[in-house]
C-alpha atoms as a PDB file:
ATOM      1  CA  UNK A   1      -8.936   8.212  12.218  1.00  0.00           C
ATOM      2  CA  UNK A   2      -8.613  11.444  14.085  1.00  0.00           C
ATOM      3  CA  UNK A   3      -4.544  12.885  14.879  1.00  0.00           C
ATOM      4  CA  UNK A   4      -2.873   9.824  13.289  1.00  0.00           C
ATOM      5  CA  UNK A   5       0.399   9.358  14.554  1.00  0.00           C
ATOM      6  CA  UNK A   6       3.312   9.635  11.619  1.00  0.00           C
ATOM      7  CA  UNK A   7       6.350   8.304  11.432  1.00  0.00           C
ATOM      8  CA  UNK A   8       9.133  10.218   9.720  1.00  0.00           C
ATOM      9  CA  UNK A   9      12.146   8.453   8.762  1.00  0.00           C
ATOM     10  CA  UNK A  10      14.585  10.562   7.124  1.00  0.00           C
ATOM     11  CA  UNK A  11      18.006  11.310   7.623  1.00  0.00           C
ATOM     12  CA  UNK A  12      18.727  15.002   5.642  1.00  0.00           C
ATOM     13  CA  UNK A  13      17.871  17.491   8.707  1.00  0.00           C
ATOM     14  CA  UNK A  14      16.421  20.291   6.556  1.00  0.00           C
ATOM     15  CA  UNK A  15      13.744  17.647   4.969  1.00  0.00           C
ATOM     16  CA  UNK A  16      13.017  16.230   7.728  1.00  0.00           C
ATOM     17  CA  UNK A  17      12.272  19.288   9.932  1.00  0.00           C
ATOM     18  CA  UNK A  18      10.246  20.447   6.744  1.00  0.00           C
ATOM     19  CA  UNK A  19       7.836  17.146   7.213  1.00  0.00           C
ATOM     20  CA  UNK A  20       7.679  17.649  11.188  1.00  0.00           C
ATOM     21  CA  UNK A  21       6.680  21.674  10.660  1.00  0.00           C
ATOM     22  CA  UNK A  22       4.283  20.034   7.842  1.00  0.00           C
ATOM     23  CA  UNK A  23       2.934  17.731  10.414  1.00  0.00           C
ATOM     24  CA  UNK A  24       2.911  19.792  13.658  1.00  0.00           C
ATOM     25  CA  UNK A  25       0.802  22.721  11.589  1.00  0.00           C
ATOM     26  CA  UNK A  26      -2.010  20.245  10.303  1.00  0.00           C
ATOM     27  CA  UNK A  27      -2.090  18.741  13.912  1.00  0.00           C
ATOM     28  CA  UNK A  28      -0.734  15.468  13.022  1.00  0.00           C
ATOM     29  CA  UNK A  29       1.292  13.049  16.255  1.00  0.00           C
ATOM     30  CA  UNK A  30       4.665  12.474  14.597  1.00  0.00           C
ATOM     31  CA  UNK A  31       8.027  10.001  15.240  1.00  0.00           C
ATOM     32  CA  UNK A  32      11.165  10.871  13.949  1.00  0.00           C
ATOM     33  CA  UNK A  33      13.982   8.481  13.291  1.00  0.00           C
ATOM     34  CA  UNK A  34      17.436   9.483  11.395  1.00  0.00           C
ATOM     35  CA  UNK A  35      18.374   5.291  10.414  1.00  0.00           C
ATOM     36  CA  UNK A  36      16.834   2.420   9.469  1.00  0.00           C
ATOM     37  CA  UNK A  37      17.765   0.785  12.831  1.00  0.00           C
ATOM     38  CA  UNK A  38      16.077   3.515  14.697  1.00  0.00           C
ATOM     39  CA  UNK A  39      13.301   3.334  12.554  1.00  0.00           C
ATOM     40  CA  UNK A  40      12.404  -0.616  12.398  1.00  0.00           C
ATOM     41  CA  UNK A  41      12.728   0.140  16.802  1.00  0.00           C
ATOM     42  CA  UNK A  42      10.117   3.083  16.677  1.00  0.00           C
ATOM     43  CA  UNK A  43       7.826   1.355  14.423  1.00  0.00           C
ATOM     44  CA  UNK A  44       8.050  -1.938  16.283  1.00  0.00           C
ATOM     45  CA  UNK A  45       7.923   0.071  19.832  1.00  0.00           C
ATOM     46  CA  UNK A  46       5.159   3.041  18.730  1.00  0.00           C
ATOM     47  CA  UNK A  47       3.008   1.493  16.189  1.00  0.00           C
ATOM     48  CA  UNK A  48       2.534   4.738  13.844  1.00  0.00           C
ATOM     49  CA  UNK A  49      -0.642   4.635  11.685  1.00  0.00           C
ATOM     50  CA  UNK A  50       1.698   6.384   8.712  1.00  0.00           C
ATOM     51  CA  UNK A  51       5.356   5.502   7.662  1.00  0.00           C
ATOM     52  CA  UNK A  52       7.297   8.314   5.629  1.00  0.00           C
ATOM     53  CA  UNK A  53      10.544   6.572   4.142  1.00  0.00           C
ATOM     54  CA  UNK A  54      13.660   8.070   2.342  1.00  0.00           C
ATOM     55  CA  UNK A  55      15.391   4.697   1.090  1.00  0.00           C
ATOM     56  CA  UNK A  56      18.455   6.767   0.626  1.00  0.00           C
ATOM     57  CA  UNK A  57      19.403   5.910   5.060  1.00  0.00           C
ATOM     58  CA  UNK A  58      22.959   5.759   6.472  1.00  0.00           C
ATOM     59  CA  UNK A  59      23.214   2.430   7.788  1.00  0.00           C
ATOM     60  CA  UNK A  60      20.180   0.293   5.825  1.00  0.00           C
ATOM     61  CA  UNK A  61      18.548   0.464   2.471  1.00  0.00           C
ATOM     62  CA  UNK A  62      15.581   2.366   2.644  1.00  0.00           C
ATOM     63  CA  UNK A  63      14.081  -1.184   0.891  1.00  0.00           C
ATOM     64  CA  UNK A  64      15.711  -3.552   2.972  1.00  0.00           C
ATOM     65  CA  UNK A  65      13.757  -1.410   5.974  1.00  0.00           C
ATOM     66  CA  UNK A  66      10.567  -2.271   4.253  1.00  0.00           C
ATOM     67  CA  UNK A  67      10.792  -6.041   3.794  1.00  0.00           C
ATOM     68  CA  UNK A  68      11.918  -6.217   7.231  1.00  0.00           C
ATOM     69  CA  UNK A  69       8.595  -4.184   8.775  1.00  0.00           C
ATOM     70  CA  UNK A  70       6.767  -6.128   6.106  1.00  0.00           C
ATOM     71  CA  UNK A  71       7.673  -9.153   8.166  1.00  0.00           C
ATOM     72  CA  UNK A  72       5.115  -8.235  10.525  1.00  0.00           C
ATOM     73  CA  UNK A  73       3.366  -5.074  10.047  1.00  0.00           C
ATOM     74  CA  UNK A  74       0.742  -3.516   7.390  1.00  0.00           C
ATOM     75  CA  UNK A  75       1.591  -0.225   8.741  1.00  0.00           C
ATOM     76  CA  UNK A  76       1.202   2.335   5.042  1.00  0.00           C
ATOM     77  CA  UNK A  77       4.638   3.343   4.219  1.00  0.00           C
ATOM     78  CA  UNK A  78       5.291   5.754   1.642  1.00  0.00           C
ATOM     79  CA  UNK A  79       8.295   6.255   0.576  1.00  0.00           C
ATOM     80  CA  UNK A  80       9.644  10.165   0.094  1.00  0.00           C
ATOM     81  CA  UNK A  81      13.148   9.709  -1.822  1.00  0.00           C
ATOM     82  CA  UNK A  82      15.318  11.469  -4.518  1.00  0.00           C
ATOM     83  CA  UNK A  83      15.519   7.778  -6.466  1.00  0.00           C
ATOM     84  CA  UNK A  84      13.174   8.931  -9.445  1.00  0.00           C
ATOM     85  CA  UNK A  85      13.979   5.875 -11.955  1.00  0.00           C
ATOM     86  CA  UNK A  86      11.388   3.300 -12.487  1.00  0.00           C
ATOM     87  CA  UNK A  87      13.226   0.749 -11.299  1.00  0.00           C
ATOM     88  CA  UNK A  88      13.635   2.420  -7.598  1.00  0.00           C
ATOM     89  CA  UNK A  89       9.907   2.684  -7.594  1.00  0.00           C
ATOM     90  CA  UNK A  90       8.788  -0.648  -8.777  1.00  0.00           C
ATOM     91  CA  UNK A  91      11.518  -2.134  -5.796  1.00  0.00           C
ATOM     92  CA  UNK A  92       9.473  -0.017  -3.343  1.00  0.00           C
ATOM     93  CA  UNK A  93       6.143  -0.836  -4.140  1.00  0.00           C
ATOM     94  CA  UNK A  94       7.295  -4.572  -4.823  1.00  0.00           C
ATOM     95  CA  UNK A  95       9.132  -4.891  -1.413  1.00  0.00           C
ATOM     96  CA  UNK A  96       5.515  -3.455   0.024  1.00  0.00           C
ATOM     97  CA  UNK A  97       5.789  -0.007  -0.121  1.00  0.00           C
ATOM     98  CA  UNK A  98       2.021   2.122  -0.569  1.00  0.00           C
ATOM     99  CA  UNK A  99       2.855   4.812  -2.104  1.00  0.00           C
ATOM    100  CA  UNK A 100       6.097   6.738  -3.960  1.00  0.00           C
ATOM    101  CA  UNK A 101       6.534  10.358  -3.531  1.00  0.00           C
ATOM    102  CA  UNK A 102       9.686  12.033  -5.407  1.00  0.00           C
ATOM    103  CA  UNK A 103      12.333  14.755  -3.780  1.00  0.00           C
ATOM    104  CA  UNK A 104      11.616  17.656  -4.424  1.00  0.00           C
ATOM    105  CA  UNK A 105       8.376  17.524  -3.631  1.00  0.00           C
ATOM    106  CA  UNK A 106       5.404  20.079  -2.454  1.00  0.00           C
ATOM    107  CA  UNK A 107       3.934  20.019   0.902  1.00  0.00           C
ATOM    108  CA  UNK A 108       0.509  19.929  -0.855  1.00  0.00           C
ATOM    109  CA  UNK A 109       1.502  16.765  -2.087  1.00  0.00           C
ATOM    110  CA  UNK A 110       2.944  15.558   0.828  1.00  0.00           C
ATOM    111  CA  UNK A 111      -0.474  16.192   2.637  1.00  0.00           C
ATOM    112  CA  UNK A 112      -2.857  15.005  -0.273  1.00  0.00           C
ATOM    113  CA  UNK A 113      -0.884  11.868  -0.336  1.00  0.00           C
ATOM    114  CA  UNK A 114      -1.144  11.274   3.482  1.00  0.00           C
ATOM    115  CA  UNK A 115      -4.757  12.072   3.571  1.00  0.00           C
ATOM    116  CA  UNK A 116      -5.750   9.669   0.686  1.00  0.00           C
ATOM    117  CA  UNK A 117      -3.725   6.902   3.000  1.00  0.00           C
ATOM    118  CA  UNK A 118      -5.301   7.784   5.833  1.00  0.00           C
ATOM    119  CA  UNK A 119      -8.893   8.111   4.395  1.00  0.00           C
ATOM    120  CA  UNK A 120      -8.354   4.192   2.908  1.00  0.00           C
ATOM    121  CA  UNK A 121      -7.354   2.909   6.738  1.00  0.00           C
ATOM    122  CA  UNK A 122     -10.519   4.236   7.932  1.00  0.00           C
ATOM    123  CA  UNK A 123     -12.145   2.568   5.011  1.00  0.00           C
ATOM    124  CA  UNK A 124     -10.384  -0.626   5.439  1.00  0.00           C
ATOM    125  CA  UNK A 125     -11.445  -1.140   9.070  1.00  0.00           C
ATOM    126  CA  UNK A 126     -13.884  -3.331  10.638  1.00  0.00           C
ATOM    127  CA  UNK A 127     -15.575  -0.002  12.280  1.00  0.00           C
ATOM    128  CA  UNK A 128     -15.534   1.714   8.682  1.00  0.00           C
ATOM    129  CA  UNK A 129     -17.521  -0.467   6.613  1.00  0.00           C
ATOM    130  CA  UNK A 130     -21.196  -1.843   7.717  1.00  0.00           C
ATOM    131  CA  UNK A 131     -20.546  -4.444   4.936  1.00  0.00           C
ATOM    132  CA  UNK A 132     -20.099  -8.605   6.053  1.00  0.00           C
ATOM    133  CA  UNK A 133     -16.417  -8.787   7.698  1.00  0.00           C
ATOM    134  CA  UNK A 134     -16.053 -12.053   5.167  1.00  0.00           C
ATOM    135  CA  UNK A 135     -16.164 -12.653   1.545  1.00  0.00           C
ATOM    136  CA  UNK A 136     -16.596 -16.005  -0.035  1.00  0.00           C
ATOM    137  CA  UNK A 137     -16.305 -16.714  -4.039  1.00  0.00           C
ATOM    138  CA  UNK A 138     -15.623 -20.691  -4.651  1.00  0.00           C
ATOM    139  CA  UNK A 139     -12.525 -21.529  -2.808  1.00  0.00           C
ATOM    140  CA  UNK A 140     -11.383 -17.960  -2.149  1.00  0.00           C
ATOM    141  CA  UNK A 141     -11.971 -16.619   0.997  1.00  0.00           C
ATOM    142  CA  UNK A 142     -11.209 -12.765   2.361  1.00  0.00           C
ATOM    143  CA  UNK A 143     -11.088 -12.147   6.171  1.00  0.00           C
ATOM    144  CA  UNK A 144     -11.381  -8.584   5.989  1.00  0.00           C
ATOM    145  CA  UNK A 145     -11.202  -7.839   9.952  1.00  0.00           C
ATOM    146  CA  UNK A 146      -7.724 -10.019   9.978  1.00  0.00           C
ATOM    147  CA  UNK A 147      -6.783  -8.652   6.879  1.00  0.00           C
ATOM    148  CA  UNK A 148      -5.932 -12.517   5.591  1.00  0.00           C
ATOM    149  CA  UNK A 149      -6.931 -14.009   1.873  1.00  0.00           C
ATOM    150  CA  UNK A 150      -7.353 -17.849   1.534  1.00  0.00           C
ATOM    151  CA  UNK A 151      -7.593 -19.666  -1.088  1.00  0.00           C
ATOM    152  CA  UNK A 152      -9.183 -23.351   0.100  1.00  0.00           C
ATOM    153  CA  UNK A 153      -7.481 -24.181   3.528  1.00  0.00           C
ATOM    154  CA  UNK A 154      -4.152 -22.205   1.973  1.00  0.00           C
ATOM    155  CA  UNK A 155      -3.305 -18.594   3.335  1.00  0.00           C
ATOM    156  CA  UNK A 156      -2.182 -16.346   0.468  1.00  0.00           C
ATOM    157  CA  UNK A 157       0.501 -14.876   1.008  1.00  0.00           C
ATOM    158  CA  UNK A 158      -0.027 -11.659  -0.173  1.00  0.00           C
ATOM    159  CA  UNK A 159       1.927  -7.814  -0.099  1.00  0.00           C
ATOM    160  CA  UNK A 160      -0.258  -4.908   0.775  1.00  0.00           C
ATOM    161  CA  UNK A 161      -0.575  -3.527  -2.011  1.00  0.00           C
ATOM    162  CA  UNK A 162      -1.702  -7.244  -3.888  1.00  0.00           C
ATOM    163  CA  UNK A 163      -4.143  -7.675  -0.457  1.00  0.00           C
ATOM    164  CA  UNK A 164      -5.634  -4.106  -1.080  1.00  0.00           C
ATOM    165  CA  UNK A 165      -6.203  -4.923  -4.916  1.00  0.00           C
ATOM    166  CA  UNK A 166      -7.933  -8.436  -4.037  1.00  0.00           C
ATOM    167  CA  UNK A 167     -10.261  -6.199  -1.425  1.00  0.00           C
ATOM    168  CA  UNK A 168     -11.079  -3.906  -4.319  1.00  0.00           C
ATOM    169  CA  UNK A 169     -11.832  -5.835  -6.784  1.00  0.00           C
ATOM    170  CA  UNK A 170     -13.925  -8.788  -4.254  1.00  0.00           C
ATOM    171  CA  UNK A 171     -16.008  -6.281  -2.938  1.00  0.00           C
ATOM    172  CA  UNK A 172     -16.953  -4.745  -6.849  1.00  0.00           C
ATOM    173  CA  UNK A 173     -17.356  -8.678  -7.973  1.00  0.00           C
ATOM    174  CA  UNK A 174     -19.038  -8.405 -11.645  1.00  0.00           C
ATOM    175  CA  UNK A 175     -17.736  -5.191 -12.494  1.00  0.00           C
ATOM    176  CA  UNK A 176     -15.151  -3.952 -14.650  1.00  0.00           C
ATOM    177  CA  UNK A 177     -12.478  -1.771 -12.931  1.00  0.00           C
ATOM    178  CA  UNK A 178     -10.859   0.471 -14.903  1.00  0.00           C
ATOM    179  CA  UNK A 179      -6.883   1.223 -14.793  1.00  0.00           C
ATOM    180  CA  UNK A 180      -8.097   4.437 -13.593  1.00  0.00           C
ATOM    181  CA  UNK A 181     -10.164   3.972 -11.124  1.00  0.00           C
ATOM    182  CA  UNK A 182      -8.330   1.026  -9.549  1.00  0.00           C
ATOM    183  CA  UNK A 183      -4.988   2.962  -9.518  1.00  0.00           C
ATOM    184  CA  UNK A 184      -6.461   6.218  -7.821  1.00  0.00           C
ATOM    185  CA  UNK A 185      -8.112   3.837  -4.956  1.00  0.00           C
ATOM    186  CA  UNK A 186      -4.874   2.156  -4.877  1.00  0.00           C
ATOM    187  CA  UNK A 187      -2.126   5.063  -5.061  1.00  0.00           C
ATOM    188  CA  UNK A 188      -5.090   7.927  -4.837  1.00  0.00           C
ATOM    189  CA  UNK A 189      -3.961   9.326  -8.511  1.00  0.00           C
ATOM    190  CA  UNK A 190      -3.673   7.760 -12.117  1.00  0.00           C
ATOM    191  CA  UNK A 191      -0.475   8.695 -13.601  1.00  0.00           C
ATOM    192  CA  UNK A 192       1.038   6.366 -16.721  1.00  0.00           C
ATOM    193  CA  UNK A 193       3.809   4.226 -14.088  1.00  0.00           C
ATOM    194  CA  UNK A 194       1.295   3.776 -11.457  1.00  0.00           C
ATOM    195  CA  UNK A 195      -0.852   2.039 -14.543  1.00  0.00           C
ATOM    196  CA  UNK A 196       2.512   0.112 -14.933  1.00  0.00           C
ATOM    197  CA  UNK A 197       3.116  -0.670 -11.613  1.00  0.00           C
ATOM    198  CA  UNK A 198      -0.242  -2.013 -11.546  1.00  0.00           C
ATOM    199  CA  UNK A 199       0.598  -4.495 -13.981  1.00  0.00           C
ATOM    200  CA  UNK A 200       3.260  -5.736 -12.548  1.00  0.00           C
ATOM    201  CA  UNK A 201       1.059  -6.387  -8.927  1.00  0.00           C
ATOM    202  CA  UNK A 202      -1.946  -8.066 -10.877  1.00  0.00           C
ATOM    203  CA  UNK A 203       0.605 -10.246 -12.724  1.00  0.00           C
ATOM    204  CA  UNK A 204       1.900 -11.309  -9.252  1.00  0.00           C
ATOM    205  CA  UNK A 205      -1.305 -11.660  -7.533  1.00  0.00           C
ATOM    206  CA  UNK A 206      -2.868 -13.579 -10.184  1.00  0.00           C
ATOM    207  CA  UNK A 207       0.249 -16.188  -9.469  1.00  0.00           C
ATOM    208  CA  UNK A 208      -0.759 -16.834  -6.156  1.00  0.00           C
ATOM    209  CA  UNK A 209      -4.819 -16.444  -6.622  1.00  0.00           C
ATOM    210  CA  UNK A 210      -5.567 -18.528 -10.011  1.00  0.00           C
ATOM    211  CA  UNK A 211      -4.938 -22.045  -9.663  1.00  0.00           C
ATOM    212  CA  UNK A 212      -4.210 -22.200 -13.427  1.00  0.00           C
ATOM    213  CA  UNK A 213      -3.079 -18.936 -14.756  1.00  0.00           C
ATOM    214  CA  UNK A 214      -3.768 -19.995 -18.924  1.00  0.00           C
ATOM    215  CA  UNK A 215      -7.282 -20.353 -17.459  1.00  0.00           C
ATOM    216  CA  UNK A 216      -7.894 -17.421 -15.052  1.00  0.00           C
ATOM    217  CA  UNK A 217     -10.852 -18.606 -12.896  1.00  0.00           C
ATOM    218  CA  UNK A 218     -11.163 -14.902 -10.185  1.00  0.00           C
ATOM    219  CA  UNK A 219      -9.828 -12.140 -12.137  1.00  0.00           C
ATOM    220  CA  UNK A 220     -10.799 -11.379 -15.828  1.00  0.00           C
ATOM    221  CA  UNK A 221      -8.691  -9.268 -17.636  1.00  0.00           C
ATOM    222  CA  UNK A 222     -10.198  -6.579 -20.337  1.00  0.00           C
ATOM    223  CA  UNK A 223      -7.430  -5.475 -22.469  1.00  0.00           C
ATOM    224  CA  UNK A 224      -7.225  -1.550 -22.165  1.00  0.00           C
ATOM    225  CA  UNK A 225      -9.694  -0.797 -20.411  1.00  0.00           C
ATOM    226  CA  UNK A 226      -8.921  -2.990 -16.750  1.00  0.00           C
ATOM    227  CA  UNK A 227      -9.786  -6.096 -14.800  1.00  0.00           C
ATOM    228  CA  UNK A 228     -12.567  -7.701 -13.451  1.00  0.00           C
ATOM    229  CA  UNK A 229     -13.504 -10.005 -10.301  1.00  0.00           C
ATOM    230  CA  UNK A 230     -15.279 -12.796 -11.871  1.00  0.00           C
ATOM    231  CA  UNK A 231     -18.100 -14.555  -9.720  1.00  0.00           C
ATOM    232  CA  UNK A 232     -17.382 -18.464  -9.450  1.00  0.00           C
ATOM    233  CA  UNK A 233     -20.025 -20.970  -9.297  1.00  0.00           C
END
């Protein structure tokens, strides 16, 4: 994805002219928007391939902006804020969030975390991958070019994050994925609350995937060490 267009939703003038100089010096297209009205408009009207978020916006909550471009977008959105409690995170990435980066932060973070987003679009798409554009394992089902999961006739209705974690683990079927490894294809790094945080996703997508949970039939879990896409007969 060559000069991906970013947009930068933040409403403290200093940081946000920081990201644009960021942006503008690395060649990336960039969008700027001060509110969380202004922002659902220019990511409804512009399409950006990249969403930077401070939750902390005048007029919505940064999360409340989420859900609502959740609604009906899988745009990457990751969220820059000064909210550095657990809780704050595990809201973002709940409400659909990508990725969590925490004020103050370093432009070479800023940049490593855009480029591992931007590296697993390309990945994701049709054009990316030479692999079959559908995955079938007993009643589950992954369109990968429509970016839908179905289990029997049912859509899933998944969050990005718990779509990009079924993807992951479908297209390693057999293998055991390590908290490690899934977390830094997921979030691009491994630190101890993304390993948390991916808990708390499998926990949710294994509601929605297994049709009894006491008897997991897809996703195997091996205790400390990670989980496992099982391959169903």
């Amino acid at each position: 994805m060559n000069k991906a267009t970013i947009l930068v939703v933040e409403d403290d003038t200093p940081v946000r002219n920081l990201i644009v100089t960021t942006l503008k010096t690395h060649e990336y297209k960039y969008l700027t928007a001060a509110s969380g009205s202004e922002a659902l408009m220019m990511a409804s009207s512009y399409n950006p391939d990249v969403i930077f978020l401070d939750l902390g916006l005048p007029d919505i909550d940064g999360i409340e902006v989420i859900e609502q471009i959740r609604s009906w977008s899988n745009t990457p959105i990751i969220v820059i804020s000064a909210r550095s409690e657990d809780d704050d995170k595990i809201k973002a990435l709940d409400a659909g969030a990508d990725d969590y980066l925490t004020k103050p932060f370093s432009v070479e973070e800023l940049l490593a975390r855009l480029r591992v987003t931007i590296r697993r679009l390309s990945l994701m798409s049709p054009e990316g991958s030479s692999e079959s554009s559908e995955y079938t394992n007993g009643d589950l089902r992954i369109d990968y070019p429509a970016g839908c999961a179905y289990l029997g006739e049912e859509e899933l209705k998944l969050t990005p994050i718990e779509y990009k974690l079924l993807c992951l683990l479908a297209k390693n079927t057999g293998k055991v994925l390590t908290h490690t490894y899934i977390t830094q294809n997921i979030w691009g790094r491994s630190w101890d609350n993304d390993i948390a945080s991916l808990r708390v996703f499998m926990a949710t997508l294994r509601k929605k995937l297994e049709p009894s949970p006491d008897s997991p039939q897809y996703i195997q879990t091996h205790i400390g060490i990670g989980y496992r896409m099982m391959k169903v007969e």
